[in-house]
N, C-alpha and C. Protein backbone atom coordinates (compact mmCIF):
# COMPACT_ATOMS: atom_id res chain seq x y z
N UNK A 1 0.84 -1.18 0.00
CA UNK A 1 0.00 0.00 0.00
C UNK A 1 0.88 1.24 0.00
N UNK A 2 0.38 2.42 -1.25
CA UNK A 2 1.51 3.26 -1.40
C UNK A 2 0.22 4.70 -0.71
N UNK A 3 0.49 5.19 0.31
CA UNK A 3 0.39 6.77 0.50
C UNK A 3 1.15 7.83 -0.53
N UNK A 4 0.37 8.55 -1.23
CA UNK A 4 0.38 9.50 -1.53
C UNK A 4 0.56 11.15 -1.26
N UNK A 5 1.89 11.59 -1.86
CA UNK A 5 1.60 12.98 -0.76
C UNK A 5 1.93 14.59 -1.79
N UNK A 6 1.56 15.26 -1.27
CA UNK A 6 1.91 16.58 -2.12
C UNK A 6 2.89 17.22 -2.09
N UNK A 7 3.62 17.24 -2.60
CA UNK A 7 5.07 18.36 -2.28
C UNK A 7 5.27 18.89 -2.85
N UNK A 8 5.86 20.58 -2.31
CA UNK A 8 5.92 21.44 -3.11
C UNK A 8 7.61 21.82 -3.30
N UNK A 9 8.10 21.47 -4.74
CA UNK A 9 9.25 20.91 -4.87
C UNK A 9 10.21 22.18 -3.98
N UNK A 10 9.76 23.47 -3.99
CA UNK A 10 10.44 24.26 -3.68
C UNK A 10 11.12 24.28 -1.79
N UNK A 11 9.67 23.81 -1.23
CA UNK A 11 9.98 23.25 -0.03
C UNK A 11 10.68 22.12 0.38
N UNK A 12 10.63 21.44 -0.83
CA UNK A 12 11.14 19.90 -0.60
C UNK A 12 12.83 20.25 -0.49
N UNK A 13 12.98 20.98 -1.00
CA UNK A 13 14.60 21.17 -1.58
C UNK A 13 15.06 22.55 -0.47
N UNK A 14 14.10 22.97 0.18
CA UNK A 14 14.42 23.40 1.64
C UNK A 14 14.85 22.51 2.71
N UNK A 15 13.81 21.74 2.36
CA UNK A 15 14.18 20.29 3.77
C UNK A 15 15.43 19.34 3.44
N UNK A 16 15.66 19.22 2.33
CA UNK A 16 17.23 18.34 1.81
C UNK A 16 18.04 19.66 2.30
N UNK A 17 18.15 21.04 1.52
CA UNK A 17 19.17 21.98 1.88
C UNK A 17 19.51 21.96 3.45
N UNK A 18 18.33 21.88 4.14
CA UNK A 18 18.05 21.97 5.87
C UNK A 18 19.18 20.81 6.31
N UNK A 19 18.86 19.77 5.67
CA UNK A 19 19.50 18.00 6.52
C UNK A 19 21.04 18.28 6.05
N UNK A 20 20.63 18.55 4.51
CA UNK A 20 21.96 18.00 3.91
C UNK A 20 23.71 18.88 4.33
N UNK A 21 23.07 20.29 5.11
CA UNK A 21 23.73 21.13 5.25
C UNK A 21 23.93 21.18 6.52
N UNK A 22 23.98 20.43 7.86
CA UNK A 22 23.34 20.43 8.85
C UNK A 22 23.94 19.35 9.66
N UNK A 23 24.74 18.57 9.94
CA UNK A 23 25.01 17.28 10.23
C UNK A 23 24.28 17.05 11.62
N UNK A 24 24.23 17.92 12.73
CA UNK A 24 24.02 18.57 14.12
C UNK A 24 21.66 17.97 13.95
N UNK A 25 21.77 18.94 12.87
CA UNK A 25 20.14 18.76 12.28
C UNK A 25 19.82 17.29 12.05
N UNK A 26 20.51 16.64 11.43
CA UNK A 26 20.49 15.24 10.78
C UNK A 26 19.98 14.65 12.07
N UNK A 27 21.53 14.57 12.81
CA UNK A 27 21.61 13.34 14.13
C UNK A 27 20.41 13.82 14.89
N UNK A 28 20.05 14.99 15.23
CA UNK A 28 18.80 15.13 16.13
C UNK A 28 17.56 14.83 15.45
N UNK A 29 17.53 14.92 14.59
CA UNK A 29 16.28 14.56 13.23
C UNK A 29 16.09 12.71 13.63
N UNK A 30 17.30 11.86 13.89
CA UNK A 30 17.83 10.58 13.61
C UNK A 30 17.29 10.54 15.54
N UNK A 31 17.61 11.46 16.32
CA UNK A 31 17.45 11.40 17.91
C UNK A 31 16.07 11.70 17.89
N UNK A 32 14.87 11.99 17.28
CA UNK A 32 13.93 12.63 17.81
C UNK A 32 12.88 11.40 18.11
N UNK A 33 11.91 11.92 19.37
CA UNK A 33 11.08 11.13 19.67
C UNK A 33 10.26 10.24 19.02
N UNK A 34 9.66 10.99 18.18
CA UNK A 34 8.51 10.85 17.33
C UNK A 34 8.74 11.78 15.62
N UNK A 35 7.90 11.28 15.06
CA UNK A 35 7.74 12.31 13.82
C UNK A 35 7.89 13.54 13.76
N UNK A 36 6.65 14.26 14.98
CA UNK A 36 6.37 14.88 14.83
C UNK A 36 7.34 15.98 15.38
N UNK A 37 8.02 15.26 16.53
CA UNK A 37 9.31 15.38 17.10
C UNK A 37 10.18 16.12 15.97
N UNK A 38 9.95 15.15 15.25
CA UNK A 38 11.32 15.96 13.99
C UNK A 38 10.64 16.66 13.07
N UNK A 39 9.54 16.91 12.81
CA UNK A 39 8.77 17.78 12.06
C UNK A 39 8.77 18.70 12.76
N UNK A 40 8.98 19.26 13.86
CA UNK A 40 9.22 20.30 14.62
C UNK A 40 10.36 20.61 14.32
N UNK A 41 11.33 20.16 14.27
CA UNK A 41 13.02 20.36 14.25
C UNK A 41 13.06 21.09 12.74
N UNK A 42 12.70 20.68 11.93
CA UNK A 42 12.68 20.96 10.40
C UNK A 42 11.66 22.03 10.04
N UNK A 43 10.52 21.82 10.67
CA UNK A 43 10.02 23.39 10.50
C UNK A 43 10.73 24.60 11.19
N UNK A 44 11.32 24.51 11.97
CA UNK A 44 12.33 25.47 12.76
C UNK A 44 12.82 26.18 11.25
N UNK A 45 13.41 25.78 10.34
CA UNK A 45 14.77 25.97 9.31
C UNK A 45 13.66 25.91 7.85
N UNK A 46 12.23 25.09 7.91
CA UNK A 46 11.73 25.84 6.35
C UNK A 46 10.40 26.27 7.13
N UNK A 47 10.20 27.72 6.70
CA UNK A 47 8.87 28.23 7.08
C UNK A 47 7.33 27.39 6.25
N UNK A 48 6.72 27.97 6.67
CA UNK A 48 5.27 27.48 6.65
C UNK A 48 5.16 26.10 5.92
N UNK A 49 6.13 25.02 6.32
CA UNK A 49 6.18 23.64 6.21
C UNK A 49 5.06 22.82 6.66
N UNK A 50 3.80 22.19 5.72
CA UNK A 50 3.32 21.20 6.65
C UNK A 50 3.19 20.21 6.90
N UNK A 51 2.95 19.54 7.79
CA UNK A 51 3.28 17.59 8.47
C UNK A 51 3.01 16.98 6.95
N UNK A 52 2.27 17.46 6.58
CA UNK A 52 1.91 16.80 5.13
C UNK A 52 3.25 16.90 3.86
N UNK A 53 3.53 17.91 3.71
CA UNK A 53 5.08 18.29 3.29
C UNK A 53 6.09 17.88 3.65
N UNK A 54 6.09 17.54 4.95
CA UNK A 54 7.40 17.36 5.43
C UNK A 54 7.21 15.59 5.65
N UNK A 55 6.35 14.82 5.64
CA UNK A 55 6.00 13.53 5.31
C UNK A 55 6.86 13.23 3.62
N UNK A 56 5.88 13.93 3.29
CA UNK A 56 6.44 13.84 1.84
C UNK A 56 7.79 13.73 1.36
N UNK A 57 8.50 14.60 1.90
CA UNK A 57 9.75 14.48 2.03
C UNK A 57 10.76 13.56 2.66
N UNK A 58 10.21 13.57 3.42
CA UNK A 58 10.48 12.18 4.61
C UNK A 58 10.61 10.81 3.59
N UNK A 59 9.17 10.44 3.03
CA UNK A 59 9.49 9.51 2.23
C UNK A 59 10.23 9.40 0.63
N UNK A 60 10.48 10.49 0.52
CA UNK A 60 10.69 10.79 -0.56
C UNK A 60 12.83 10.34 -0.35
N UNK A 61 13.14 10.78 0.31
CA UNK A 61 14.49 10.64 1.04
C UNK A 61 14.10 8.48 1.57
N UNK A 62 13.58 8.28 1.72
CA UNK A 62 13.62 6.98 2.27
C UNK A 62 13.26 6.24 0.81
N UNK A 63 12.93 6.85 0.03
CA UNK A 63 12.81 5.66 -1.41
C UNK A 63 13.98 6.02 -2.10
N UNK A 64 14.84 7.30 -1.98
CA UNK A 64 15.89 7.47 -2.43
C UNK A 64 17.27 6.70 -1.91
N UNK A 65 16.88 6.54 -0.68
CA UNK A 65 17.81 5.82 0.26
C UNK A 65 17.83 4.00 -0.18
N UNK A 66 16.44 3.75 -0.29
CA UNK A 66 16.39 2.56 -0.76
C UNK A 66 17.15 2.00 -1.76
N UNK A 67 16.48 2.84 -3.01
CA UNK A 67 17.01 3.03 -4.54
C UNK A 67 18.82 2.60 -4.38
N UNK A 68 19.22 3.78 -3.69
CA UNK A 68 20.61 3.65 -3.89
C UNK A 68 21.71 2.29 -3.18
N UNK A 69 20.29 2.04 -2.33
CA UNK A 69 20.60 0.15 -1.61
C UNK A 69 21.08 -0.71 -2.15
N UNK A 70 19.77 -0.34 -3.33
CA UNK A 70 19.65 -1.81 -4.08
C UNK A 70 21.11 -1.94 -5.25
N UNK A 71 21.35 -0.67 -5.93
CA UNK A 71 22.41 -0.50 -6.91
C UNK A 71 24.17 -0.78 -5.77
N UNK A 72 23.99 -0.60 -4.77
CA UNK A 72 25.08 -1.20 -3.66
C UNK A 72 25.94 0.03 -2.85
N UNK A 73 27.03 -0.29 -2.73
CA UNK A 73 27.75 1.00 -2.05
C UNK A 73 27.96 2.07 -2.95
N UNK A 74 28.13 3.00 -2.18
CA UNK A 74 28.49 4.52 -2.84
C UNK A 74 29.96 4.52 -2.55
N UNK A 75 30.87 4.54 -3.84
CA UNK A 75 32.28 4.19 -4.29
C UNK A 75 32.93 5.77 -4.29
């Protein structure tokens, strides 16, 4: 079962700029309680972000993560 979500690419590429730039952001993102936990952390750094957006992104980074699984290590 695939969820569906809306993203607005411009935000999306706020929330990669946010992680990817951020190592401090990452590990607490990686430490946080809950989701929503880290959907708090990340709206801090992109304005008017919502759970719905930042889901989106979320999975969007976890099928990318996958993807690059399956093809093996990064050389």
């Amino acid at each position: 079962m695939s969820i569906e979500f809306k993203i607005d690419e411009e935000k999306h590429v706020k929330v990669l700029d946010a992680l990817l730039g951020d190592a401090d952001l990452m590990m607490a993102l990686n430490e946080a309680e809950d989701f929503e936990a880290g959907y708090r952390l990340i709206a801090e750094r992109v304005p008017d972000l919502s759970l719905e957006e930042f889901a989106g992104s979320m999975e969007m980074l976890r099928q990318i993560v996958l993807a690059q699984m399956e093809k093996g290590p990064v050389q």
